[in-house]
C-alpha atoms as a PDB file:
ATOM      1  CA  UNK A   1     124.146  60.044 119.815  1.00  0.00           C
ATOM      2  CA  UNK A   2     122.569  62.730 117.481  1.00  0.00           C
ATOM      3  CA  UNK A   3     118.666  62.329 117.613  1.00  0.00           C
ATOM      4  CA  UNK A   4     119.084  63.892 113.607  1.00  0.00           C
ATOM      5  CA  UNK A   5     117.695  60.283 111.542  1.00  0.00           C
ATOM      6  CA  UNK A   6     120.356  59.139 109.219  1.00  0.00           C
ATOM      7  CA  UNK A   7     119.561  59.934 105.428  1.00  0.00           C
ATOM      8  CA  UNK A   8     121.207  57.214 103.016  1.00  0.00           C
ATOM      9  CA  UNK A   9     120.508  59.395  99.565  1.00  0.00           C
ATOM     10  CA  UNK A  10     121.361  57.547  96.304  1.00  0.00           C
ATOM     11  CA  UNK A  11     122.206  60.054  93.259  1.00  0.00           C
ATOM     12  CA  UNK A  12     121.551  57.254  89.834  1.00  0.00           C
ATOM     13  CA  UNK A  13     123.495  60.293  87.912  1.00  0.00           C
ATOM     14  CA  UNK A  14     122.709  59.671  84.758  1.00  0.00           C
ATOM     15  CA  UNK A  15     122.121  55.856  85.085  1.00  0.00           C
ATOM     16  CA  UNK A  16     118.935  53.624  84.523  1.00  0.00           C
ATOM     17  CA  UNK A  17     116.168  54.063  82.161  1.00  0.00           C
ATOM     18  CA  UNK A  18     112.493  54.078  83.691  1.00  0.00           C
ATOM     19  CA  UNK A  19     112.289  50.215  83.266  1.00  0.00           C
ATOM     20  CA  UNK A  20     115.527  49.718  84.622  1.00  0.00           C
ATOM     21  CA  UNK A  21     114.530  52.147  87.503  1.00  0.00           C
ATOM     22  CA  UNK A  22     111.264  49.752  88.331  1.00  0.00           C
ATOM     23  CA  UNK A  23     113.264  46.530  88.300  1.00  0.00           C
ATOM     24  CA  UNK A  24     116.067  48.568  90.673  1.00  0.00           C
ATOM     25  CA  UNK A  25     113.862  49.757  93.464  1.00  0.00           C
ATOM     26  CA  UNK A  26     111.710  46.795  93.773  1.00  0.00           C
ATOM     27  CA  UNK A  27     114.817  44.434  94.392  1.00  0.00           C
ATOM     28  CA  UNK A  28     116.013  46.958  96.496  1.00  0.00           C
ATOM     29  CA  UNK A  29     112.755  47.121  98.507  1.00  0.00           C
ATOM     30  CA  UNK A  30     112.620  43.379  98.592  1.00  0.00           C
ATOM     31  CA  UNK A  31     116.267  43.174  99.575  1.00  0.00           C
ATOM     32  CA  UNK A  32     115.687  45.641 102.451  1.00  0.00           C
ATOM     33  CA  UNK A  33     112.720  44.303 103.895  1.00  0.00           C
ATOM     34  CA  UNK A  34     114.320  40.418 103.534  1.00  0.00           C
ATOM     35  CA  UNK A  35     117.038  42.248 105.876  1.00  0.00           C
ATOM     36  CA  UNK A  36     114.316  43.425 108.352  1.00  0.00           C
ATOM     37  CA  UNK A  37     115.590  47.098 107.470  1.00  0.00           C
ATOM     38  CA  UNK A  38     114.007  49.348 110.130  1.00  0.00           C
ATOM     39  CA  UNK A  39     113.283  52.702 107.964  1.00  0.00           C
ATOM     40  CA  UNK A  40     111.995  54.390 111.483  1.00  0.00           C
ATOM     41  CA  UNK A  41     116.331  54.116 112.310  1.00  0.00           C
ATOM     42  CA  UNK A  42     117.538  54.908 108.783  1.00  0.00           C
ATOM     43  CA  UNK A  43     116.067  57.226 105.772  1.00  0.00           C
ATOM     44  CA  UNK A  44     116.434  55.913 102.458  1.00  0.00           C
ATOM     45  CA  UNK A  45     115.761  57.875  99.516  1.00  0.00           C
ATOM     46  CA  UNK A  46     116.778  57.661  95.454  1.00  0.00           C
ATOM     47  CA  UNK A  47     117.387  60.048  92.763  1.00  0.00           C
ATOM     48  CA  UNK A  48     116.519  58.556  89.418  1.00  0.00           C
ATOM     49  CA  UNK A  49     116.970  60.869  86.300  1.00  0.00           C
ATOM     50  CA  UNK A  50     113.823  63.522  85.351  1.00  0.00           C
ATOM     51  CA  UNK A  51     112.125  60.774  82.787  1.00  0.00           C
ATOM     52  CA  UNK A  52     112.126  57.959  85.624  1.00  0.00           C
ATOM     53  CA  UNK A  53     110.527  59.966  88.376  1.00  0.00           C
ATOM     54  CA  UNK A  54     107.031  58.855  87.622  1.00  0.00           C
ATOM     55  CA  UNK A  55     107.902  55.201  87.555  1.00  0.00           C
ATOM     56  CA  UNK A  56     109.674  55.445  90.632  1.00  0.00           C
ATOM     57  CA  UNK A  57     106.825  57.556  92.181  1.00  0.00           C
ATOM     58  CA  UNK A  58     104.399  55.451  91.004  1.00  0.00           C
ATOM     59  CA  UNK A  59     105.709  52.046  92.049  1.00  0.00           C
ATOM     60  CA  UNK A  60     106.745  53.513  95.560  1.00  0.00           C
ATOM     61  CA  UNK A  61     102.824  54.571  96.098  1.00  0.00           C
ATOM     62  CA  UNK A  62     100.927  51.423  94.705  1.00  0.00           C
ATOM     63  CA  UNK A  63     103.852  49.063  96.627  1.00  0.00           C
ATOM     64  CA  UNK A  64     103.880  51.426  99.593  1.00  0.00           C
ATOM     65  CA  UNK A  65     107.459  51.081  99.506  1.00  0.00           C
ATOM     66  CA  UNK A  66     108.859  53.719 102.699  1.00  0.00           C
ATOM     67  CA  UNK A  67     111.455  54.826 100.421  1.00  0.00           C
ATOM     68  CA  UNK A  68     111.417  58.660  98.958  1.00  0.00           C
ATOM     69  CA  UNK A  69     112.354  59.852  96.025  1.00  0.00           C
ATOM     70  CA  UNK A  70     113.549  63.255  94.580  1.00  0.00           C
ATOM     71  CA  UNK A  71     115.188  64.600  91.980  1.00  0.00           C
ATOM     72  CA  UNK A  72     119.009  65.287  90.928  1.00  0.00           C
ATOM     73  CA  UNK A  73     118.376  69.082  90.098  1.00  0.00           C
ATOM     74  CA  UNK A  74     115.473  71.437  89.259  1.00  0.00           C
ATOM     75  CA  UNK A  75     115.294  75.092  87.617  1.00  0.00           C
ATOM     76  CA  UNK A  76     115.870  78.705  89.029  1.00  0.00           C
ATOM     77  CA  UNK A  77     112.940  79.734  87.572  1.00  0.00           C
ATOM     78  CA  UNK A  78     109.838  78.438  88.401  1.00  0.00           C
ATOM     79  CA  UNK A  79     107.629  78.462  84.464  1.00  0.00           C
ATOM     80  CA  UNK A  80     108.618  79.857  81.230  1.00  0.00           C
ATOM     81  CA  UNK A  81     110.434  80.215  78.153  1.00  0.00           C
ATOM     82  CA  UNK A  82     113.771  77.800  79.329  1.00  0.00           C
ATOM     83  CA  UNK A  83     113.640  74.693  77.312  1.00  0.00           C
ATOM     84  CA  UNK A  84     115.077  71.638  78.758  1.00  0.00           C
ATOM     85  CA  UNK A  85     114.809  72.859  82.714  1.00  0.00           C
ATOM     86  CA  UNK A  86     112.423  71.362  84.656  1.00  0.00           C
ATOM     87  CA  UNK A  87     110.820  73.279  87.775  1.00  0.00           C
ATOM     88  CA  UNK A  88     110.471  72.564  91.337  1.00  0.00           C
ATOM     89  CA  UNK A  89     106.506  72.776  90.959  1.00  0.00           C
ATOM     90  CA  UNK A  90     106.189  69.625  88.545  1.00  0.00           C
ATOM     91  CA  UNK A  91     108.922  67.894  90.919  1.00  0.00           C
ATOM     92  CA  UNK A  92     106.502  68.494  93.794  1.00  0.00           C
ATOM     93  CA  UNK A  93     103.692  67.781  91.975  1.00  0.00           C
ATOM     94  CA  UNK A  94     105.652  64.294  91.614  1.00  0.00           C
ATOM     95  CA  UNK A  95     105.722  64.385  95.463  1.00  0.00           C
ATOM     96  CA  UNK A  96     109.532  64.747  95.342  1.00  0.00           C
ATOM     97  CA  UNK A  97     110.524  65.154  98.717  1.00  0.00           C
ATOM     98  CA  UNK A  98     114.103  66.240  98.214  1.00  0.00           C
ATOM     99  CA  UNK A  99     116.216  67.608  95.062  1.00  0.00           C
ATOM    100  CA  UNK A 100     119.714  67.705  95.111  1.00  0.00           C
ATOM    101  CA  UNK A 101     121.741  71.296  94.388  1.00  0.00           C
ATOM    102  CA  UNK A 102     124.820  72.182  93.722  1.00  0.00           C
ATOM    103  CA  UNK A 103     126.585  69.207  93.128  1.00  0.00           C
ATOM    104  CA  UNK A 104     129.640  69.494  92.489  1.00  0.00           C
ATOM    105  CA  UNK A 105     129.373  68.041  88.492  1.00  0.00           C
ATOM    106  CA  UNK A 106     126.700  70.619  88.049  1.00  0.00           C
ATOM    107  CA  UNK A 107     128.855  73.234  89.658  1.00  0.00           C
ATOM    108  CA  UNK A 108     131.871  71.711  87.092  1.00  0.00           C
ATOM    109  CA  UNK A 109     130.925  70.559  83.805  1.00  0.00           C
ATOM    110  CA  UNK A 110     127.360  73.204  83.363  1.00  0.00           C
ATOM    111  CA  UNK A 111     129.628  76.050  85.278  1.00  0.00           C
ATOM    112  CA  UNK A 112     126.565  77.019  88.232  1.00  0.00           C
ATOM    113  CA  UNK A 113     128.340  79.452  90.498  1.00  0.00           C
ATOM    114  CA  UNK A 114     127.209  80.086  93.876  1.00  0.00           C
ATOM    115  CA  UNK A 115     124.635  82.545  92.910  1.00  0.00           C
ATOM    116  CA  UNK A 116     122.835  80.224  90.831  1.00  0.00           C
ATOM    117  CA  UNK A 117     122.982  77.550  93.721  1.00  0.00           C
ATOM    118  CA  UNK A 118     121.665  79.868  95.736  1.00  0.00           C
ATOM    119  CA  UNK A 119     118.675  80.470  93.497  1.00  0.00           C
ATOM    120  CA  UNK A 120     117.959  77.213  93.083  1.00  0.00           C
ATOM    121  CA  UNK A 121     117.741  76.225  96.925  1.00  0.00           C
ATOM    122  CA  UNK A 122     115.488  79.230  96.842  1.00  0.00           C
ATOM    123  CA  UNK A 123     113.303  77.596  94.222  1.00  0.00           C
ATOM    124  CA  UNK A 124     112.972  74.389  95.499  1.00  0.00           C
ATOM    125  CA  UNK A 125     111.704  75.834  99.500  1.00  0.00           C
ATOM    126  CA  UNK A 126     109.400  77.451  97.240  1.00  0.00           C
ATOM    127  CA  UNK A 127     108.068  74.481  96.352  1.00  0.00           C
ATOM    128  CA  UNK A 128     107.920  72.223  99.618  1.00  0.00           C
ATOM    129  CA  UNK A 129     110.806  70.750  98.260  1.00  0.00           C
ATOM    130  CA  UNK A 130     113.716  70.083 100.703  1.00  0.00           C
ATOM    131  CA  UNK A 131     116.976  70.866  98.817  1.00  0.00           C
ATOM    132  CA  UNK A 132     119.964  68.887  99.498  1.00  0.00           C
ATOM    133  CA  UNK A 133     122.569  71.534  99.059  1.00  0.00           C
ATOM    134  CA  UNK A 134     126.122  70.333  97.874  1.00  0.00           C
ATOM    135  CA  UNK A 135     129.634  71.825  98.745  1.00  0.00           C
ATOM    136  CA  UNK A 136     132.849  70.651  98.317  1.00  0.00           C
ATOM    137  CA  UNK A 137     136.407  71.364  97.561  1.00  0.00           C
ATOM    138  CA  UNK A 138     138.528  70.671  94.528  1.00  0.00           C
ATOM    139  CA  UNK A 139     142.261  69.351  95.290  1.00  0.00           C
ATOM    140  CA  UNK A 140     143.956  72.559  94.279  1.00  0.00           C
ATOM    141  CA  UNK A 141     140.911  74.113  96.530  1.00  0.00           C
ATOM    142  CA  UNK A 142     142.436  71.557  99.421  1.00  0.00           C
ATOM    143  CA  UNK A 143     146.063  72.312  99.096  1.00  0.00           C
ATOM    144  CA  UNK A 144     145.273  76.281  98.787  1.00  0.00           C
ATOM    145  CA  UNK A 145     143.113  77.092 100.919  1.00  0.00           C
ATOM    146  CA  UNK A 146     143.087  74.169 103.171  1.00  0.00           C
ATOM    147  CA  UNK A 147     139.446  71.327 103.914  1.00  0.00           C
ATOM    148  CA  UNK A 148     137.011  73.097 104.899  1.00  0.00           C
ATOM    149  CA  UNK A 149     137.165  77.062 103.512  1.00  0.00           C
ATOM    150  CA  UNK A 150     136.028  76.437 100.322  1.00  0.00           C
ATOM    151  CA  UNK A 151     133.125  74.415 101.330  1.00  0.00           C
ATOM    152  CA  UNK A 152     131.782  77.109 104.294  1.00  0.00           C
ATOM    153  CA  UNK A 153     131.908  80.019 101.588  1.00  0.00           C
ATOM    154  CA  UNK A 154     129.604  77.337  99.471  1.00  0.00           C
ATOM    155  CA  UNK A 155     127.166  77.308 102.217  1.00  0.00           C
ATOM    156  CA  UNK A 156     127.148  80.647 103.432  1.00  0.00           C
ATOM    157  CA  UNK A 157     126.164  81.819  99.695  1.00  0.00           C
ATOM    158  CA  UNK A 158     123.868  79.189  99.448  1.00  0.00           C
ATOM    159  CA  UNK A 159     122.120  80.367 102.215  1.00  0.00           C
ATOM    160  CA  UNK A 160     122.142  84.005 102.381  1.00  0.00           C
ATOM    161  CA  UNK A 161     118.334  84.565 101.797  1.00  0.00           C
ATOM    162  CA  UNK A 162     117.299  81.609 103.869  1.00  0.00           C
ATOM    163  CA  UNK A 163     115.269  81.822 106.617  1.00  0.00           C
ATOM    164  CA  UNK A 164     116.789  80.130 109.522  1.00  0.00           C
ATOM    165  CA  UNK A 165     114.743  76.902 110.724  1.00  0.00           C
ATOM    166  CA  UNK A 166     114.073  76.095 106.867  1.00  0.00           C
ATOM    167  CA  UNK A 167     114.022  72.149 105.988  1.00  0.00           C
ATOM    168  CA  UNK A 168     117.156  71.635 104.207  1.00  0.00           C
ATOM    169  CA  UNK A 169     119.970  69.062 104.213  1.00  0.00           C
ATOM    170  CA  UNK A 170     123.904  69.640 103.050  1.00  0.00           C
ATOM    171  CA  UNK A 171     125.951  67.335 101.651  1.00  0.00           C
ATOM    172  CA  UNK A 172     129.922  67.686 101.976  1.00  0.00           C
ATOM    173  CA  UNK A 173     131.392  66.285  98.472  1.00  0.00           C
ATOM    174  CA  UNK A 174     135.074  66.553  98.068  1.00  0.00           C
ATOM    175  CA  UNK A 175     135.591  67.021  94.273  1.00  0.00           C
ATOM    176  CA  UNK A 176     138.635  65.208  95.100  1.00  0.00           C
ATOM    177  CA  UNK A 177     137.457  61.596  96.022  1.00  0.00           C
ATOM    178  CA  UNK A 178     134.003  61.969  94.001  1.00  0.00           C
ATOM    179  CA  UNK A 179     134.593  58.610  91.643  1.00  0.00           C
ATOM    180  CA  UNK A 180     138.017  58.448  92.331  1.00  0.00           C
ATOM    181  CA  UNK A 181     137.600  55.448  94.348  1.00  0.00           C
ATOM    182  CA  UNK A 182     139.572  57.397  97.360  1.00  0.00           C
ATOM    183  CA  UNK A 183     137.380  58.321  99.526  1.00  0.00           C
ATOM    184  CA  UNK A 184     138.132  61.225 102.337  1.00  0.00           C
ATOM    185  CA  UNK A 185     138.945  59.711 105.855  1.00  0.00           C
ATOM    186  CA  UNK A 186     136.117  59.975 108.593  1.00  0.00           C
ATOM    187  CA  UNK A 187     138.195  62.178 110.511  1.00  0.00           C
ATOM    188  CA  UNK A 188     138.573  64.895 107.208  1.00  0.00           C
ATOM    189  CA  UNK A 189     134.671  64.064 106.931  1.00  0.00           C
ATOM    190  CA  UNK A 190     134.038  65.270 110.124  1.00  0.00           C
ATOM    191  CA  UNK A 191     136.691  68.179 110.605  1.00  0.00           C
ATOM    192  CA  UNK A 192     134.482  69.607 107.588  1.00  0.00           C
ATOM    193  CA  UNK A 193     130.978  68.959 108.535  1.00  0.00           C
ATOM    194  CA  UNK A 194     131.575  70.530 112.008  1.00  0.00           C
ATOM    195  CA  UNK A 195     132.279  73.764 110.115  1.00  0.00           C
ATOM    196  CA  UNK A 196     129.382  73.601 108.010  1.00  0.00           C
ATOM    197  CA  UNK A 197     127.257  73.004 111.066  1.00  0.00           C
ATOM    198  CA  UNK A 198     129.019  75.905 113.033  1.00  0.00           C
ATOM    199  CA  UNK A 199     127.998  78.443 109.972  1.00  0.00           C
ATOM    200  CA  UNK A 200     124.245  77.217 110.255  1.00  0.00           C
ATOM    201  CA  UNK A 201     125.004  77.727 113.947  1.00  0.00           C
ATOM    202  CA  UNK A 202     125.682  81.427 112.871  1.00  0.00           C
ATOM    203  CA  UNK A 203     122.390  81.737 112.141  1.00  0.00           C
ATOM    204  CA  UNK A 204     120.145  79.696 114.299  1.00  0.00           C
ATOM    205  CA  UNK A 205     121.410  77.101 117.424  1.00  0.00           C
ATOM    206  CA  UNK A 206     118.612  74.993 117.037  1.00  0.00           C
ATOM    207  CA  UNK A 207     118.445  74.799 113.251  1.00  0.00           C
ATOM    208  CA  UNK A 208     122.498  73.775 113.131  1.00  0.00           C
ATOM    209  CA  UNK A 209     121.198  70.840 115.907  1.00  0.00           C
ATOM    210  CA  UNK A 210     118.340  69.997 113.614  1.00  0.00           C
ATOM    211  CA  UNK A 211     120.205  69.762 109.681  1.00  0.00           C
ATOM    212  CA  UNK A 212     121.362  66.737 108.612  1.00  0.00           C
ATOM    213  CA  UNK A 213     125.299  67.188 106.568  1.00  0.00           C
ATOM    214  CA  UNK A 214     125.863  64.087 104.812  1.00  0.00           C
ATOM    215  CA  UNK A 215     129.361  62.647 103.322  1.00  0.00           C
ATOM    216  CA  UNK A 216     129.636  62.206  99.205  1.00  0.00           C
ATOM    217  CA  UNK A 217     132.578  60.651  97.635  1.00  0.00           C
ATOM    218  CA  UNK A 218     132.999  56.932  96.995  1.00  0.00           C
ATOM    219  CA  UNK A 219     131.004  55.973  99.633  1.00  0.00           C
ATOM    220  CA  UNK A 220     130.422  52.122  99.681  1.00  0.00           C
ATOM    221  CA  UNK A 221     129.835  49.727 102.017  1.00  0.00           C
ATOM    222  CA  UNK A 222     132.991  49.141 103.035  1.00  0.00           C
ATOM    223  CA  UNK A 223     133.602  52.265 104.399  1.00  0.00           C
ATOM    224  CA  UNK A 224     130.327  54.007 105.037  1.00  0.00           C
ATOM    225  CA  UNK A 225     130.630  52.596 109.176  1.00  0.00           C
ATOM    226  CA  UNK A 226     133.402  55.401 109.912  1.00  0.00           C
ATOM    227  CA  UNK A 227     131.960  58.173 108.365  1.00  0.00           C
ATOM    228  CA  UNK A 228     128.367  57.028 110.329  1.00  0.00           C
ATOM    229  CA  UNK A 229     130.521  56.899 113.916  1.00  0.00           C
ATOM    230  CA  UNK A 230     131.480  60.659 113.646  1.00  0.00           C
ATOM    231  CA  UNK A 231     128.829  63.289 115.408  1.00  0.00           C
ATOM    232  CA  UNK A 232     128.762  65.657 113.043  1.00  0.00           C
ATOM    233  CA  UNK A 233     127.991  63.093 109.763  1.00  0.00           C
ATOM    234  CA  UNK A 234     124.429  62.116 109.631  1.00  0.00           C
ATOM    235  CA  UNK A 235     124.583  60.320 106.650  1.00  0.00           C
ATOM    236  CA  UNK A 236     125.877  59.762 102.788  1.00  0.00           C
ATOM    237  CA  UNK A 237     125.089  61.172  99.482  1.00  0.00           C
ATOM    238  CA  UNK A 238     125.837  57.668  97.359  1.00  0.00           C
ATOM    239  CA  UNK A 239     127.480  57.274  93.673  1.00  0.00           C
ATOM    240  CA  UNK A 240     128.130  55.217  91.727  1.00  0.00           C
ATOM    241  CA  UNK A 241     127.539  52.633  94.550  1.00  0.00           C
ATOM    242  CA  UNK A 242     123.896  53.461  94.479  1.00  0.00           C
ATOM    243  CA  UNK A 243     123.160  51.608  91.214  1.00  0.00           C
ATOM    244  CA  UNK A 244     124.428  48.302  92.908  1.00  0.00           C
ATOM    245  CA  UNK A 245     121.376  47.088  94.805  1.00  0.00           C
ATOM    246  CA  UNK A 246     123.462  44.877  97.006  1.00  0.00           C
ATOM    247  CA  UNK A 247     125.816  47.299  97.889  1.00  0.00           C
ATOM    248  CA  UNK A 248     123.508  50.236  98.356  1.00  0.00           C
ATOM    249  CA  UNK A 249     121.260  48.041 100.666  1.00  0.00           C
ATOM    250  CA  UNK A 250     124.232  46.912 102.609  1.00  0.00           C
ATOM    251  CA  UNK A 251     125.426  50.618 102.525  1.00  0.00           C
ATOM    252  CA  UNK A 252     121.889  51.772 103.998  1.00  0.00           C
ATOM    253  CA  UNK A 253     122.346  48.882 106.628  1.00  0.00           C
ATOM    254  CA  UNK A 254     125.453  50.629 107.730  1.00  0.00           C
ATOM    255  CA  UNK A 255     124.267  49.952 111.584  1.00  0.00           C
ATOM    256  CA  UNK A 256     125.473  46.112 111.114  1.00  0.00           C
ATOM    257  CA  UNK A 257     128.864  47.504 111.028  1.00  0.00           C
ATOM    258  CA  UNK A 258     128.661  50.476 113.454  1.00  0.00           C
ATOM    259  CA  UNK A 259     127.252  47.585 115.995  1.00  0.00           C
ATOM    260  CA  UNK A 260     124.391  49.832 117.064  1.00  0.00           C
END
């Protein structure tokens, strides 16, 4: 078994308002801690929109909750004249510890190519920030160019101008299965996030050992065991199941169905 800790990340999208995001993470702290959840086994952390970060933060401090938090995107740039972005210095300042990049909606519907990803994970090491970098494949990308091509050119642009050894995590999201309810099978999972950790490999042995490469695509409880049994899958980036506090928490207590 990997010695890498399991991260359970849960991406709210565009879901709960910063009352809704208190009432959330407190039933979800009380329903993990009823369940003797052992966060030294098991990271959890949650991704509320931008204007629920400092209730999250907040509650997570005064409660010393052992959740983290971060943040579902941040800006290239790091001050200035670009209304509406938000930069990685007042999501540190917010004591993000992660920010998600690159997902694959972001990548899709606000058309960020691989140089802005690549940008942005550059922004947020700036910042002490530990970007969760996203790659995936579309269908057509699939039946083209077969699973896991698309998603190693992804990474290797991503990371072009990163120093090996630097905190990051990456997330394998097939634009195929991402709320489609069909999630890929653990052995596609796998076959896929043993080539992302052979191109960190490329770089650095001991940072490809190191990196956590979660799975992202209709994840839920139900399946999250055989996507946690394969070496190379360290943990999930979470949907839509995410919001669900019961199914999240029984999603981050994926160990009761591994049986370890």
């Amino acid at each position: 078994m990997s010695d890498r800790l399991p991260l359970i990340a849960g991406n709210w999208k565009m879901n709960l308002d910063h009352l809704q995001s208190i009432a959330f993470v407190q039933k979800l702290a009380w329903t993990l801690k009823d369940a003797r959840h052992d966060f030294s086994t098991v990271e959890v952390a949650v991704f509320p929109p931008f204007t629920d970060l400092r209730s999250v933060q907040t509650l997570i401090a005064a409660d010393k909750l052992e959740l983290r938090h971060g943040a579902q995107d941040l800006s290239a740039h790091d001050s200035g004249a670009y209304t509406g972005e938000v930069s990685g210095a007042f999501l540190a300042a917010l004591d993000c510890r992660y920010v998600i990049v690159g997902h694959s909606e972001r990548r899709t519907l606000h058309g960020e190519t691989d140089e802005v990803v690549a940008s942005k994970v550059a922004a947020a090491l700036r910042f002490g920030l530990v970007p969760i970098v996203c790659v995936g494949e579309t269908a057509d990308d699939l039946e083209t160019h077969g699973p896991s091509a698309v998603p190693v050119a992804q990474l290797r642009a991503a990371l072009e101008d990163v120093a090996p050894g630097s905190a990051l995590v990456v997330a394998y999201e097939p634009v195929w299965a991402i709320g489609s309810g069909q999630a890929a099978t653990p052995d596609q999972a796998q076959q896929v996030a043993a080539a992302l950790r052979a191109v960190l490999a490329e770089r650095d042995g001991a940072w490809a050992a190191a990196t956590r490469i979660l799975y992202g695509g209709s994840v839920k409880a139900a399946n999250i065991a055989g996507f946690m049994r394969e070496p190379d899958v360290d943990g999930a980036l979470v949907g839509g199941a995410s919001i669900v506090v019961d199914e999240f928490a029984s999603i981050v207590r994926y160990q009761k169905h591994v049986g370890v």
